[in-house]
N, C-alpha and C. Protein backbone atom coordinates (compact mmCIF):
# COMPACT_ATOMS: atom_id res chain seq x y z
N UNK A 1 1.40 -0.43 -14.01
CA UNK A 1 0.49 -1.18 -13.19
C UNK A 1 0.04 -0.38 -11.96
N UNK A 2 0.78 0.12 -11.36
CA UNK A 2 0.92 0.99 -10.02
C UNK A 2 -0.36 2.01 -10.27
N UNK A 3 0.28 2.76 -11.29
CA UNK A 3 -0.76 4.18 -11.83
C UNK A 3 -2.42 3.58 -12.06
N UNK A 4 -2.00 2.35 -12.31
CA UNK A 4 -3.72 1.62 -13.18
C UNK A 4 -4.72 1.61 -11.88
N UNK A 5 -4.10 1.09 -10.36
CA UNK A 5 -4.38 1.21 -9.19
C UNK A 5 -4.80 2.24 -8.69
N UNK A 6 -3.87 3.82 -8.75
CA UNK A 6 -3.95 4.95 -8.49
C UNK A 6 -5.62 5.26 -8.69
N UNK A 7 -5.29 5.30 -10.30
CA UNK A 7 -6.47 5.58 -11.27
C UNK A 7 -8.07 4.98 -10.92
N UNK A 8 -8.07 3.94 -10.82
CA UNK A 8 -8.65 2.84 -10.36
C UNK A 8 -9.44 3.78 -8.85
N UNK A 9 -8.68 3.97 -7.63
CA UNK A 9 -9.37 4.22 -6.56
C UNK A 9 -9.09 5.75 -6.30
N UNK A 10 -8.69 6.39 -7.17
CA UNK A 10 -9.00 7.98 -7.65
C UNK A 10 -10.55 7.91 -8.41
N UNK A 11 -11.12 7.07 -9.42
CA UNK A 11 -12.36 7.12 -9.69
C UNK A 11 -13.11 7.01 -8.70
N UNK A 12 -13.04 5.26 -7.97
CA UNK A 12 -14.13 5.30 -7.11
C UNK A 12 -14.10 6.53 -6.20
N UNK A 13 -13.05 7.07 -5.65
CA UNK A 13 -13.23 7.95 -4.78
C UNK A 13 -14.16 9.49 -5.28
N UNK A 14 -14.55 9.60 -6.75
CA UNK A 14 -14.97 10.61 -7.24
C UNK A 14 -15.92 10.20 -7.54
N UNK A 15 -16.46 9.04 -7.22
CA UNK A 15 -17.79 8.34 -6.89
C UNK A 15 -18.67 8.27 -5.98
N UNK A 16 -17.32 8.53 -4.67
CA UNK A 16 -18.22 7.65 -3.25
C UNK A 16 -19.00 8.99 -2.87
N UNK A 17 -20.09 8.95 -1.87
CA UNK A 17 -20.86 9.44 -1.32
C UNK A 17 -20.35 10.20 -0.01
N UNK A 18 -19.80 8.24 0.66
CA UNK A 18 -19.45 8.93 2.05
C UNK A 18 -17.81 9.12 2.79
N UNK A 19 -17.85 10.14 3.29
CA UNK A 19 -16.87 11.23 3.46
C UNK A 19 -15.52 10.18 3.93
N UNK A 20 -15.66 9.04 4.55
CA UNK A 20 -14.81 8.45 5.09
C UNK A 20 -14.30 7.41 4.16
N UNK A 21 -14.77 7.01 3.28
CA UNK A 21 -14.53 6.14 2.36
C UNK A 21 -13.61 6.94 1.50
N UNK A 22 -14.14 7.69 1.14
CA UNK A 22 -13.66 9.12 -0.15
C UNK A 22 -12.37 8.80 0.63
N UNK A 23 -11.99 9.42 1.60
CA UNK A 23 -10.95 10.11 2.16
C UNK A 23 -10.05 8.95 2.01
N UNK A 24 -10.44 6.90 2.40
CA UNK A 24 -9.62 6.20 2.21
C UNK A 24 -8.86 5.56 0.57
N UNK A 25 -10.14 5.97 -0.07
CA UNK A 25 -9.51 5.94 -1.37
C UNK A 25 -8.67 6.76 -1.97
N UNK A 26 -8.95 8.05 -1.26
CA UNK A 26 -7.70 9.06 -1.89
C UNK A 26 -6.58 9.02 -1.07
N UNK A 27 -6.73 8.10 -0.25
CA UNK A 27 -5.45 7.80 0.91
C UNK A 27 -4.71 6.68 -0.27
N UNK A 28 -5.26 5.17 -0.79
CA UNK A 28 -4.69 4.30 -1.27
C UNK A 28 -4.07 4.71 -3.10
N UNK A 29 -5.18 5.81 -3.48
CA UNK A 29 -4.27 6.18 -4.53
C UNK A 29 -3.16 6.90 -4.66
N UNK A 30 -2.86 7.84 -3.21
CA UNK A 30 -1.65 8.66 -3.21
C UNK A 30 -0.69 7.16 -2.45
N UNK A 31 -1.05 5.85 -1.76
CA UNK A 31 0.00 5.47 -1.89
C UNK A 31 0.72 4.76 -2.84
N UNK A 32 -0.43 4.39 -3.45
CA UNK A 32 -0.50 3.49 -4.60
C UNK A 32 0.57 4.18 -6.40
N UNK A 33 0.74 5.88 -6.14
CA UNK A 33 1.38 6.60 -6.67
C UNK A 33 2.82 6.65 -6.10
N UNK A 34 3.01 6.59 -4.57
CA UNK A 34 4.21 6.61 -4.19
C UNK A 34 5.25 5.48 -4.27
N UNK A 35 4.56 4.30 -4.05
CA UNK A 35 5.50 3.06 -3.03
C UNK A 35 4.90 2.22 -4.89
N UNK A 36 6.61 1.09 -5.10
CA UNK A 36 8.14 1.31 -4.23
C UNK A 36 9.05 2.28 -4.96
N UNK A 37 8.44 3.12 -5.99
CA UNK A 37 9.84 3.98 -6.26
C UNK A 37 10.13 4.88 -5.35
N UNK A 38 9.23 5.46 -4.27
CA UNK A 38 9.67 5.93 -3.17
C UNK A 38 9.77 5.19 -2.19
N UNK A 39 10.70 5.04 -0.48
CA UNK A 39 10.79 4.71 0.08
C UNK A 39 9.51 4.95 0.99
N UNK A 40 8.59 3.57 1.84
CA UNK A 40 7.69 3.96 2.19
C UNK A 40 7.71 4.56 3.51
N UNK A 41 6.89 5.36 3.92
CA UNK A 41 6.67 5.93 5.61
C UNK A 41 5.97 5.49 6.64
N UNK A 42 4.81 4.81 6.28
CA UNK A 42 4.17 4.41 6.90
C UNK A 42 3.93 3.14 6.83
N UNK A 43 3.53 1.88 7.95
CA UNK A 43 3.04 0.88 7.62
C UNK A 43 2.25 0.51 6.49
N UNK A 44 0.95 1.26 6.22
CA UNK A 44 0.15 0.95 5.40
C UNK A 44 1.25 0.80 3.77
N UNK A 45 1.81 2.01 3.96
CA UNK A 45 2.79 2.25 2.15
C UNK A 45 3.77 0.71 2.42
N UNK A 46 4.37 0.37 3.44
CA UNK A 46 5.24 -0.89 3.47
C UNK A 46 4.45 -2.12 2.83
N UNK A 47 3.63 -2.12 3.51
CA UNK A 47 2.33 -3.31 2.66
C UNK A 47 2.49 -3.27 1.61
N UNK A 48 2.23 -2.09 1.04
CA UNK A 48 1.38 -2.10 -0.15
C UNK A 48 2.62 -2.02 -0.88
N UNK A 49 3.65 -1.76 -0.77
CA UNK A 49 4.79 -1.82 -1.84
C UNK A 49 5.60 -3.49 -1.78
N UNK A 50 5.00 -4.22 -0.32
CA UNK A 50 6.00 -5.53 -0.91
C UNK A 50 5.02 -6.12 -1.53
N UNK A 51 3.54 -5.64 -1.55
CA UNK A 51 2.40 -6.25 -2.71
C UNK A 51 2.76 -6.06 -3.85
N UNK A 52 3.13 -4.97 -4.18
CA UNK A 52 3.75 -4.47 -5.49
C UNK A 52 4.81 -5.50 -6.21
N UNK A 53 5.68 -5.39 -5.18
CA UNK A 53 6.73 -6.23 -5.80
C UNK A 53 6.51 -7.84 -6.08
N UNK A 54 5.75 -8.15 -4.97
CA UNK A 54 6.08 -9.54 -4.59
C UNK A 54 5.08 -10.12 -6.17
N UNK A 55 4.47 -9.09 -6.87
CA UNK A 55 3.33 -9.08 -7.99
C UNK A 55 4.03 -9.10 -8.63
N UNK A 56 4.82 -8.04 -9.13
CA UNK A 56 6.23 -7.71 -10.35
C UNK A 56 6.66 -8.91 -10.47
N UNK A 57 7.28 -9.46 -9.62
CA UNK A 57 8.20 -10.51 -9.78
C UNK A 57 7.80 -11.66 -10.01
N UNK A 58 6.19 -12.27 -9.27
CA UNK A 58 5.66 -13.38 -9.68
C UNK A 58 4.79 -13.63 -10.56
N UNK A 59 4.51 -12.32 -11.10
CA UNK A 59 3.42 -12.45 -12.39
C UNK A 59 1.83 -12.99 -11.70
N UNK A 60 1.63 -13.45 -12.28
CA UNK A 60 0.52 -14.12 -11.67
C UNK A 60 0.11 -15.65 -10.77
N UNK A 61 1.64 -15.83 -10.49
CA UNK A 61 1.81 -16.44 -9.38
C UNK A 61 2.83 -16.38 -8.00
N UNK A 62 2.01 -14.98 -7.92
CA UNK A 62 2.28 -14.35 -6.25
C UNK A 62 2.61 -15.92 -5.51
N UNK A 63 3.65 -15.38 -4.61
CA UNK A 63 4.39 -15.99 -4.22
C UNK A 63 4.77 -15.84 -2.58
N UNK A 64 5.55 -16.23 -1.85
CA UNK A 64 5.84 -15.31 -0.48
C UNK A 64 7.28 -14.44 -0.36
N UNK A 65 7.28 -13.60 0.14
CA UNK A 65 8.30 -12.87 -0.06
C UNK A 65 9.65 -13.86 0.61
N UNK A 66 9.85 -14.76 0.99
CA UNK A 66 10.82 -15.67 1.13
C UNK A 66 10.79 -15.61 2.68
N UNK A 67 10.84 -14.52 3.34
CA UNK A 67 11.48 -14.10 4.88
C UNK A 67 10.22 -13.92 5.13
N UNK A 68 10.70 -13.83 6.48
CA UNK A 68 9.62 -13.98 7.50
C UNK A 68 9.53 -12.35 7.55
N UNK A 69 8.17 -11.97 6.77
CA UNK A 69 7.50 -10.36 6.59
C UNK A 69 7.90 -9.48 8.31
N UNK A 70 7.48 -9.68 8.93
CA UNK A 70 7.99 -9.15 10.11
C UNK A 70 9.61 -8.26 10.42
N UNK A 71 10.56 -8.90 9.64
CA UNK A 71 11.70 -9.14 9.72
C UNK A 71 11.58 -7.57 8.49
N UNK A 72 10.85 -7.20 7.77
CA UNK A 72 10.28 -6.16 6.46
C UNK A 72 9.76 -5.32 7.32
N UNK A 73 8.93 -5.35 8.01
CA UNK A 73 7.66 -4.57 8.51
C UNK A 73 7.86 -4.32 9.86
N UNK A 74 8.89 -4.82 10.84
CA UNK A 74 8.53 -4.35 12.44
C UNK A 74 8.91 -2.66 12.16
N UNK A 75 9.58 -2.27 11.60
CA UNK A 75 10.16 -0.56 12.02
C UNK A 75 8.66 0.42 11.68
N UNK A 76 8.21 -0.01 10.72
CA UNK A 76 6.80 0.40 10.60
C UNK A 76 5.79 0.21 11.68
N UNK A 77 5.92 -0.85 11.55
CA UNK A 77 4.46 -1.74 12.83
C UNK A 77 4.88 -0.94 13.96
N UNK A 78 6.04 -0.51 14.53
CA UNK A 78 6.31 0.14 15.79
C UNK A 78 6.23 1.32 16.01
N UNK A 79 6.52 1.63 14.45
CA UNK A 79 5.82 2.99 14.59
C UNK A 79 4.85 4.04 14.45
N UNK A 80 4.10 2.92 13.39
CA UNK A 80 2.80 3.55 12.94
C UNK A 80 1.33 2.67 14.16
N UNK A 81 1.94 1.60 14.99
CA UNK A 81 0.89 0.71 15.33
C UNK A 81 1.32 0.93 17.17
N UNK A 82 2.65 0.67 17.28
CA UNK A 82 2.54 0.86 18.56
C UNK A 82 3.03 1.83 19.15
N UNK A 83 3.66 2.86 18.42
CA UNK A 83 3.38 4.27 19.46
C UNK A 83 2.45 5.02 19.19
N UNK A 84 1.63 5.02 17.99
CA UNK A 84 0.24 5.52 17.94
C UNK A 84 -0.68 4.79 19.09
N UNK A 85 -0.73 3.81 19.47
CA UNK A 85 -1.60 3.25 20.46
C UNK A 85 -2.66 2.79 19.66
């Protein structure tokens, strides 16, 4: 499923025109290749891997990850959001 994603915004990106778009699609397919069999680094990869899962597990009825996401995501958020400024 993960790779189908990759694949998915590796095309459009060998589509797009403009330079900033390109660059975000080849941003979401290298995370979309990493996260969750790798541990993620950045906020954005944390997202996108409890999307992953929280998908795996509910099939097609996504669900909430039980906890309060914050409680998942502050070590990221602090570091990718608030010491970047």
């Amino acid at each position: 499923m993960r790779t189908d994603y990759a694949e998915l915004a590796r095309s459009k990106a060998d589509e797009e025109s403009n330079p900033e778009r390109r660059n975000e699609l080849t941003e979401i397919a290298g995370i979309c290749e990493r996260v969750p069999e790798h541990p993620a680094r950045t906020f954005h990869e944390a997202l996108q891997c409890m999307n992953f899962i929280m998908w795996e597990e509910a099939g097609d009825d996504v669900s909430s990850p039980g906890r309060r996401i914050d409680q998942y995501l502050k070590t990221y958020f602090e570091k990718d959001i608030l010491e970047a400024g």
